[in-house]
N, C-alpha and C. Protein backbone atom coordinates (compact mmCIF):
# COMPACT_ATOMS: atom_id res chain seq x y z
N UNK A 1 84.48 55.06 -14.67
CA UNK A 1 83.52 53.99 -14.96
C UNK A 1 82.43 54.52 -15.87
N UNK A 2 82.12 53.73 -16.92
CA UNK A 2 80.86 54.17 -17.76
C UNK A 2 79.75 53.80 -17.26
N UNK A 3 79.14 55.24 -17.48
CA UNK A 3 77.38 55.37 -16.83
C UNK A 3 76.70 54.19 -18.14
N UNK A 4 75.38 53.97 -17.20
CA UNK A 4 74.37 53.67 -18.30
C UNK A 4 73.51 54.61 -18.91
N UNK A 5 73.37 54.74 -19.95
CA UNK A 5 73.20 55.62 -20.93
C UNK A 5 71.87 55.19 -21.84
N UNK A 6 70.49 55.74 -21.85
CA UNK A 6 69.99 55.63 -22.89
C UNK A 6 68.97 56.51 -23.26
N UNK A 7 69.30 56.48 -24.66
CA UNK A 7 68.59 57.62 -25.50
C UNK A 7 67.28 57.41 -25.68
N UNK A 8 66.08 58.00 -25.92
CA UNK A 8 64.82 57.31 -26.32
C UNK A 8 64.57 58.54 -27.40
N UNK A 9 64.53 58.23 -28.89
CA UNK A 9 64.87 59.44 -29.79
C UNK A 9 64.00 58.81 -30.77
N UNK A 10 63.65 59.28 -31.97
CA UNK A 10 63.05 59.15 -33.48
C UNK A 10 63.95 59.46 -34.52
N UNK A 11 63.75 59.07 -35.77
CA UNK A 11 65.13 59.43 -36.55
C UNK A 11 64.67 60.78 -37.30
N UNK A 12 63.46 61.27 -36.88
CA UNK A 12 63.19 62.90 -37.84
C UNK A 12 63.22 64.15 -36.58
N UNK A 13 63.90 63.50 -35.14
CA UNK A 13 63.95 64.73 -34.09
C UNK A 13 65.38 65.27 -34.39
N UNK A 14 65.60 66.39 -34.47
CA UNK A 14 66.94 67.23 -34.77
C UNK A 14 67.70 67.45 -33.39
N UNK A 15 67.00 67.18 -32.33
CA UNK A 15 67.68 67.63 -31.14
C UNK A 15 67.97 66.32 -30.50
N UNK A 16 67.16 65.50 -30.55
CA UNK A 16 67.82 63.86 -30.47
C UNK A 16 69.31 63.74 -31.18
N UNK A 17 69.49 63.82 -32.59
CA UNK A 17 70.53 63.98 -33.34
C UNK A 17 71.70 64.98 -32.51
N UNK A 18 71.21 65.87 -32.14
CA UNK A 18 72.49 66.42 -31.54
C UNK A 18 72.31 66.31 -30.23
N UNK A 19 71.90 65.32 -29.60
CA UNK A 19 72.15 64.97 -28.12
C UNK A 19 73.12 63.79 -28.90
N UNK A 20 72.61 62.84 -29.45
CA UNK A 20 73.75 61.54 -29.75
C UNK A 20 74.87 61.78 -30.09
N UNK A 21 74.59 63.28 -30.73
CA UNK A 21 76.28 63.69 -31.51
C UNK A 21 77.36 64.03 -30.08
N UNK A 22 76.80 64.95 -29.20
CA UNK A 22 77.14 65.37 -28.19
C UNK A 22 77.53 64.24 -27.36
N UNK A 23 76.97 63.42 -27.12
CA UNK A 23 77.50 61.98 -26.48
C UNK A 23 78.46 61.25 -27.18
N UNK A 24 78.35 61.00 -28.20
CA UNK A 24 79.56 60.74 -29.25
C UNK A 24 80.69 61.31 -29.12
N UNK A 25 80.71 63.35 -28.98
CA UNK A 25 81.71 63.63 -28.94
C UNK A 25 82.67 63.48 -27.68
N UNK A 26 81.58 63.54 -26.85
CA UNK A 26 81.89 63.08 -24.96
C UNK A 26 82.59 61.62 -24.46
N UNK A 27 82.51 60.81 -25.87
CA UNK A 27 83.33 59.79 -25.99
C UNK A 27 82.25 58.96 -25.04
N UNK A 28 80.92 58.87 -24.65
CA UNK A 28 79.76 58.37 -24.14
C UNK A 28 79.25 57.24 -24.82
N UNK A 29 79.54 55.99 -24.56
CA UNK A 29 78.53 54.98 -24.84
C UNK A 29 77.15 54.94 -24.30
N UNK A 30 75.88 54.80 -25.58
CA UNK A 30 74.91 54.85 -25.60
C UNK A 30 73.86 53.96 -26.23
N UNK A 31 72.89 53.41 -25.50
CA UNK A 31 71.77 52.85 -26.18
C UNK A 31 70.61 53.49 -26.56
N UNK A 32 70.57 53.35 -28.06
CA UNK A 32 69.36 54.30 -28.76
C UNK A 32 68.45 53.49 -29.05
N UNK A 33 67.31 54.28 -28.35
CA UNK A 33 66.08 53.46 -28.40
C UNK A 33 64.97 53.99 -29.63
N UNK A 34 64.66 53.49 -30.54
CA UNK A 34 63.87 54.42 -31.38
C UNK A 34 61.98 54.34 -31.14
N UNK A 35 61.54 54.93 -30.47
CA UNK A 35 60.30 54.99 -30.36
C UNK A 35 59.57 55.04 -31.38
N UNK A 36 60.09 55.48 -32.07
CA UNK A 36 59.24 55.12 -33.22
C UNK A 36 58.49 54.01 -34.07
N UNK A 37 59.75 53.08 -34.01
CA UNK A 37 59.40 51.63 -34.19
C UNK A 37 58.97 51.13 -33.09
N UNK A 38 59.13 51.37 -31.48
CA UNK A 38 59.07 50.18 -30.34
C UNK A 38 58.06 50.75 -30.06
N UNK A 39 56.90 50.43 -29.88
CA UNK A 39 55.99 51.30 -29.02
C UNK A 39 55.75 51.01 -27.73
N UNK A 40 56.83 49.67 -27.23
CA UNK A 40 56.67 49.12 -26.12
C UNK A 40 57.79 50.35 -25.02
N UNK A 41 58.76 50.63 -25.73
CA UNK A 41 59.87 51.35 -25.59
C UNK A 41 59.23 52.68 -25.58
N UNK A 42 58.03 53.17 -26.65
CA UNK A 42 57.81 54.29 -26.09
C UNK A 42 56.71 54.45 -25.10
N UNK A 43 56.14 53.37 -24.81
CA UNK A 43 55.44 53.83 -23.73
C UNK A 43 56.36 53.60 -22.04
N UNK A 44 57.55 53.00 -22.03
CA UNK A 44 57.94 52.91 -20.90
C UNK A 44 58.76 53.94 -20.96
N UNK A 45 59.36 55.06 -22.21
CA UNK A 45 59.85 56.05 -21.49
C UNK A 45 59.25 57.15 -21.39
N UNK A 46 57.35 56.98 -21.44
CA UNK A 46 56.62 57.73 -21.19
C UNK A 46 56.47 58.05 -20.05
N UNK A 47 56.62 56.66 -19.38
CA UNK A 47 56.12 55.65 -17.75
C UNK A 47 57.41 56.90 -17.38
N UNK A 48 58.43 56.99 -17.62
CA UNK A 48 59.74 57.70 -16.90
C UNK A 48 60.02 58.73 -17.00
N UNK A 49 59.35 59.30 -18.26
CA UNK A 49 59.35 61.05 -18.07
C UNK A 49 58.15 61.67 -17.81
N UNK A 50 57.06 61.20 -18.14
CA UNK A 50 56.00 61.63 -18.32
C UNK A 50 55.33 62.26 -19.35
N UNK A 51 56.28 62.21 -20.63
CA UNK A 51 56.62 63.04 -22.07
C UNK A 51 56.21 62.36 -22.89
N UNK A 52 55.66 63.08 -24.01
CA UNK A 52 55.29 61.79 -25.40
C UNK A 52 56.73 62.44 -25.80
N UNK A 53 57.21 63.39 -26.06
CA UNK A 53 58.28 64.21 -26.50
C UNK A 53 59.61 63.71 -26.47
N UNK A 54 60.51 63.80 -27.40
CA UNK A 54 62.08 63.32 -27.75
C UNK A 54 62.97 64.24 -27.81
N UNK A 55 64.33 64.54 -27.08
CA UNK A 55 64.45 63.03 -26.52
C UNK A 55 64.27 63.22 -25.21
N UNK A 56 64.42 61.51 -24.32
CA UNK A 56 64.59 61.59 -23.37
C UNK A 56 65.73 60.87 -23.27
N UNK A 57 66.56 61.24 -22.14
CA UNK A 57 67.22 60.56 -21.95
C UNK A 57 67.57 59.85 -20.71
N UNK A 58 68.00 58.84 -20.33
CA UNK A 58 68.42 58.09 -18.73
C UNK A 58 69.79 58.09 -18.81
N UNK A 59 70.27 58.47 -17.86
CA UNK A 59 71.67 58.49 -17.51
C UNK A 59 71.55 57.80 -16.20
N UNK A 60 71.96 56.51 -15.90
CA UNK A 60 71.92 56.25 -14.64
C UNK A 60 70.60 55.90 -13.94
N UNK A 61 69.01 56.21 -14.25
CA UNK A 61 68.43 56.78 -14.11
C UNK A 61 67.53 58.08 -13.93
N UNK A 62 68.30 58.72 -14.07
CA UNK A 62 68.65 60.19 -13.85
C UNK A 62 67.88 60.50 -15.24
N UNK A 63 66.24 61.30 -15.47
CA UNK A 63 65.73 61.09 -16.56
C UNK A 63 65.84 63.01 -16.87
N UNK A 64 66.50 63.02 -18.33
CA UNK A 64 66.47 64.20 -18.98
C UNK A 64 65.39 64.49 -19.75
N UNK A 65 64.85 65.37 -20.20
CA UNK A 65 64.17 65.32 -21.25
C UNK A 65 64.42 66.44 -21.80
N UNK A 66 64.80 66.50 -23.26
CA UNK A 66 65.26 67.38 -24.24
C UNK A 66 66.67 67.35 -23.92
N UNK A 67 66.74 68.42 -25.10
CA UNK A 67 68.66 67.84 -25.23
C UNK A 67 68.85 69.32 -24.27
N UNK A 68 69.73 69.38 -23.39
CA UNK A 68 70.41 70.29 -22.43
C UNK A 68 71.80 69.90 -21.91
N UNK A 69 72.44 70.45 -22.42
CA UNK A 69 74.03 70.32 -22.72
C UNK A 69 74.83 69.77 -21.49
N UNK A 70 74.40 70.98 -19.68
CA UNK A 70 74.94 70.78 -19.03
C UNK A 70 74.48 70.03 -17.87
N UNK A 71 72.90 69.65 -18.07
CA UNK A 71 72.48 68.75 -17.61
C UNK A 71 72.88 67.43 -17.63
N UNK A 72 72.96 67.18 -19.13
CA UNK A 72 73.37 65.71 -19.46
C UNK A 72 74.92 65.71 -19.09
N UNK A 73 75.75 66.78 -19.00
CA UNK A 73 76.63 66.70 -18.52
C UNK A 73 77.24 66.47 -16.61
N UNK A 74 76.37 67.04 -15.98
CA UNK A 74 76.70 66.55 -14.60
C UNK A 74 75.89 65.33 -14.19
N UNK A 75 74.40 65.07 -15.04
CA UNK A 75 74.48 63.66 -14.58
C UNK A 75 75.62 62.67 -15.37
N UNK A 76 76.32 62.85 -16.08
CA UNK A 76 77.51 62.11 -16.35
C UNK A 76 79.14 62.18 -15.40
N UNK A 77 78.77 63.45 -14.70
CA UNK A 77 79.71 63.54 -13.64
C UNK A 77 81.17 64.32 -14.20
N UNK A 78 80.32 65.21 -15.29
CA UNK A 78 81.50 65.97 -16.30
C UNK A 78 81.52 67.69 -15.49
């Protein structure tokens, strides 16, 4: 079953970019949120990490922050 998945990233973070790539390659459907433009979006995944910082990510709820390979991997259940 596919998790819910979402990214909260900017398009000039390099490690955002290779968290999406990494989900991509994981065959992971994902919603990318760009904080950059939403500021409504970035203050609620402020509310959830506690981070001004990108990325974060929700898996499930399950809140990551920064890209970490095997993290994002067992909250996906890999």
């Amino acid at each position: 079953m596919a998790k819910n998945v979402k990214i909260y990233s900017t398009p000039a973070c390099p490690y955002c970019q290779k968290a999406k790539l990494f989900l991509s390659e994981l065959n992971v459907p994902y919603e990318d949120v760009d904080v950059s433009l939403d500021s409504q979006a970035a203050e609620e995944m402020i509310q959830k990490s506690s981070q001004m910082g990108v990325p974060v990510l929700d898996i499930e709820g399950q809140i990551i922050v920064g890209f970490d390979k095997e993290r994002i991997k067992r909250a996906l259940g890999l």
